[in-house]
C-alpha atoms as a PDB file:
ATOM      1  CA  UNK A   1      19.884 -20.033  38.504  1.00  0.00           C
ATOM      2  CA  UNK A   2      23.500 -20.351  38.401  1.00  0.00           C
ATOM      3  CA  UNK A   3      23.177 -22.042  34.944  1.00  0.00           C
ATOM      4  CA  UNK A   4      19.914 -19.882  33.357  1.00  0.00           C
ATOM      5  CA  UNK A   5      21.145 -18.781  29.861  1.00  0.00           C
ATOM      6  CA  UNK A   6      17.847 -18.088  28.096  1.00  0.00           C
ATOM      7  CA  UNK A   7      17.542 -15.219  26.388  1.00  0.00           C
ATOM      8  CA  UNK A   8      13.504 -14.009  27.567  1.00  0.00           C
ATOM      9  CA  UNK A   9      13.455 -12.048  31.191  1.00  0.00           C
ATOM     10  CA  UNK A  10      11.972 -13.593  34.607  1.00  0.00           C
ATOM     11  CA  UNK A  11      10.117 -12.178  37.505  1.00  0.00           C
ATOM     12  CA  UNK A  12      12.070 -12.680  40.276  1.00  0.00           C
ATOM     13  CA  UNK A  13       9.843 -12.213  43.607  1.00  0.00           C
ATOM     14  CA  UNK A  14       8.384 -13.871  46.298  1.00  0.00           C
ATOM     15  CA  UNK A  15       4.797 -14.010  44.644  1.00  0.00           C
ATOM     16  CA  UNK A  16       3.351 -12.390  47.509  1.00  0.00           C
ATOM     17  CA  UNK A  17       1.006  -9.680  47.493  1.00  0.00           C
ATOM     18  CA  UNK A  18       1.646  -6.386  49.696  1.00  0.00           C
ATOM     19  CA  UNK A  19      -0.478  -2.698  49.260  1.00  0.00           C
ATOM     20  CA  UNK A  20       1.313  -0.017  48.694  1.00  0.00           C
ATOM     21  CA  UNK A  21      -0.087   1.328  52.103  1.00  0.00           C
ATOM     22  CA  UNK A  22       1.451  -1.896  54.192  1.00  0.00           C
ATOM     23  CA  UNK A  23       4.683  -1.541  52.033  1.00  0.00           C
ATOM     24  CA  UNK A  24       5.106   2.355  52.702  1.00  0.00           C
ATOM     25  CA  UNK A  25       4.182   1.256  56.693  1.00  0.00           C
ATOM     26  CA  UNK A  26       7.033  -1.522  56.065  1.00  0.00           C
ATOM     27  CA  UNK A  27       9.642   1.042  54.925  1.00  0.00           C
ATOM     28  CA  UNK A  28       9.127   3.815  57.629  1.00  0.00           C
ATOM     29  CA  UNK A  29       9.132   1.160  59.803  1.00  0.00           C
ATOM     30  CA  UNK A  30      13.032   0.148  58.570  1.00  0.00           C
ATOM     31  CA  UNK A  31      14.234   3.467  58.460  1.00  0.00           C
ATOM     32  CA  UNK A  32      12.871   4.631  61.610  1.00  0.00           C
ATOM     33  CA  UNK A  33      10.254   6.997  59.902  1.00  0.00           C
ATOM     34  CA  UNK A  34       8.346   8.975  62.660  1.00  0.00           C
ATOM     35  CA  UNK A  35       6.324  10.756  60.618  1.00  0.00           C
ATOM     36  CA  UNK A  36       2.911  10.844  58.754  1.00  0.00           C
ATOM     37  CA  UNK A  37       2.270   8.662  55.690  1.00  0.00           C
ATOM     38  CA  UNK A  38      -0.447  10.583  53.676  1.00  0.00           C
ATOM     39  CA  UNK A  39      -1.496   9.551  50.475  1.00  0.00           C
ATOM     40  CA  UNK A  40      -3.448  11.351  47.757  1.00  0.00           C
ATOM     41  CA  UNK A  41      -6.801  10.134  47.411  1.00  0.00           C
ATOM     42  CA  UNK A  42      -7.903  12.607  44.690  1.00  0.00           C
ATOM     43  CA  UNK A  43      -5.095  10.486  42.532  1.00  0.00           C
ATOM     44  CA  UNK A  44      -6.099   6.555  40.793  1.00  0.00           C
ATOM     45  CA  UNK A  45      -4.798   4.099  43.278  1.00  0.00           C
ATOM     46  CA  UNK A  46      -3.878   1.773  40.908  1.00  0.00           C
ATOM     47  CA  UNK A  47      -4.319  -1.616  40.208  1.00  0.00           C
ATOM     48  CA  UNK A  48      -5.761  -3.686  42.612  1.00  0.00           C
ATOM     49  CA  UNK A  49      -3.125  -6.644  42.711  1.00  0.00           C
ATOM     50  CA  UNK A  50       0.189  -5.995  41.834  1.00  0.00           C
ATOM     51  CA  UNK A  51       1.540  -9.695  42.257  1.00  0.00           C
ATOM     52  CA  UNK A  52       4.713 -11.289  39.919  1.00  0.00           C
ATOM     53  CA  UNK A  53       3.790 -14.412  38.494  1.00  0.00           C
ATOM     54  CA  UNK A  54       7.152 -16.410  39.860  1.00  0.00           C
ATOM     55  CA  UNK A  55       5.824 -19.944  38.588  1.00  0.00           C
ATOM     56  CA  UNK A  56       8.548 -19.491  35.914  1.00  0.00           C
ATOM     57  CA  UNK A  57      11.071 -19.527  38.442  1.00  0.00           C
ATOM     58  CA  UNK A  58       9.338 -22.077  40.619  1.00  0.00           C
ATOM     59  CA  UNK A  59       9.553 -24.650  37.662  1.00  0.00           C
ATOM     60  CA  UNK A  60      13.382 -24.124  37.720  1.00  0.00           C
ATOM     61  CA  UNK A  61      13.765 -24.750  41.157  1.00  0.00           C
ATOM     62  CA  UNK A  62      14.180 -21.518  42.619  1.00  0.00           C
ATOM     63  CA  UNK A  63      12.442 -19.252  45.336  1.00  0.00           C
ATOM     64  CA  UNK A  64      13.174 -16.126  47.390  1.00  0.00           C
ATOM     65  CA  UNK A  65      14.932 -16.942  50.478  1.00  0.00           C
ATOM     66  CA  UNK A  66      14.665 -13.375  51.703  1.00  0.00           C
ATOM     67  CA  UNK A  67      11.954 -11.702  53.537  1.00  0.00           C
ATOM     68  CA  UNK A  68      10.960  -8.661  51.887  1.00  0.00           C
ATOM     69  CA  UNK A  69      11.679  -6.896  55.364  1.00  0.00           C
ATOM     70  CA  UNK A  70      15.257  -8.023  55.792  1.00  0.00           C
ATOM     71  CA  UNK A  71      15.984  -7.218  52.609  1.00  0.00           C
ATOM     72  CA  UNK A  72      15.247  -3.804  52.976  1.00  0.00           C
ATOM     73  CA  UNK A  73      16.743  -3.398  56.203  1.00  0.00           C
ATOM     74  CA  UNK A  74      20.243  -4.899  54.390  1.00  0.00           C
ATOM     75  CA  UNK A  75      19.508  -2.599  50.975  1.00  0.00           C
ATOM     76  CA  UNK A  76      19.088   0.462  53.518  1.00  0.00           C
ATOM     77  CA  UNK A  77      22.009  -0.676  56.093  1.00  0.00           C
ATOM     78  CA  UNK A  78      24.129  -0.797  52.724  1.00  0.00           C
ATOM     79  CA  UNK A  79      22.696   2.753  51.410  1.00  0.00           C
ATOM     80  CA  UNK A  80      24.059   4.123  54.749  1.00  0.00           C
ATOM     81  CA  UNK A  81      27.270   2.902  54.489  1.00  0.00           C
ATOM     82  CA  UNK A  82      27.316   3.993  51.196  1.00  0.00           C
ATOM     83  CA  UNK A  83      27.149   7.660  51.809  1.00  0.00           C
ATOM     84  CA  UNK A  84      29.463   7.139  55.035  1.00  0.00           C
ATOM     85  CA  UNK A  85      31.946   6.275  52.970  1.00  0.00           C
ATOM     86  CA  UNK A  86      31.356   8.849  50.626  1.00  0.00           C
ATOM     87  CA  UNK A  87      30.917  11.345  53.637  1.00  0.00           C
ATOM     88  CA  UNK A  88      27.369  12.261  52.253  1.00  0.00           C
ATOM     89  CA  UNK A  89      25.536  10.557  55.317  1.00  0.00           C
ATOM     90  CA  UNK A  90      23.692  13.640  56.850  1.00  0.00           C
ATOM     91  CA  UNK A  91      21.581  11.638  59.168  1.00  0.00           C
ATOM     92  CA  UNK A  92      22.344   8.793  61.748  1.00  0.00           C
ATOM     93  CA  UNK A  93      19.475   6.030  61.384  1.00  0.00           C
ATOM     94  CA  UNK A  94      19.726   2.997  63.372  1.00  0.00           C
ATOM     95  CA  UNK A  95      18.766  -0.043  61.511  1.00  0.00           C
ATOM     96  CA  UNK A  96      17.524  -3.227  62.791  1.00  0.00           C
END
């Protein structure tokens, strides 16, 4: 990817598909959520399969080397530094 000059965008995932549900679960989970997850069935749920066609990026040689978990465990571990250093950080969260 190092050397990808083309000028039309690409999906860049892991072509796996996760519910919204099992993703909200994954993200409590990584910041140490305790509390209820409620969602509002009276509201459209969407469509049924939200998954990124990556074969673009499979053709070039490419693939995600991250796991969608660690890579939200690093995004939040780097949020929380974030507003340490900025001396927002109201809560302490312990991160995996």
């Amino acid at each position: 990817m190092q050397h990808y000059s083309a000028d039309d965008s690409l999906n860049i995932g892991t072509g796996e598909d996760l519910t919204i549900s099992d993703f909200a679960r994954l993200v409590a989970e990584v910041i140490n959520y305790k509390g209820k997850i409620v969602f509002d069935q009276s509201k459209p749920d969407g469509t049924p399969r939200k998954v990124l066609d990556v074969s673009r990026l499979a053709e070039l040689g490419w693939q995600a080397q991250t796991p969608l978990k660690r890579g939200l465990e690093r995004t939040y571990r780097a949020f929380l530094e974030e507003e340490e250093r900025k001396g927002t950080r109201r809560v302490r969260m312990d991160v995996g």
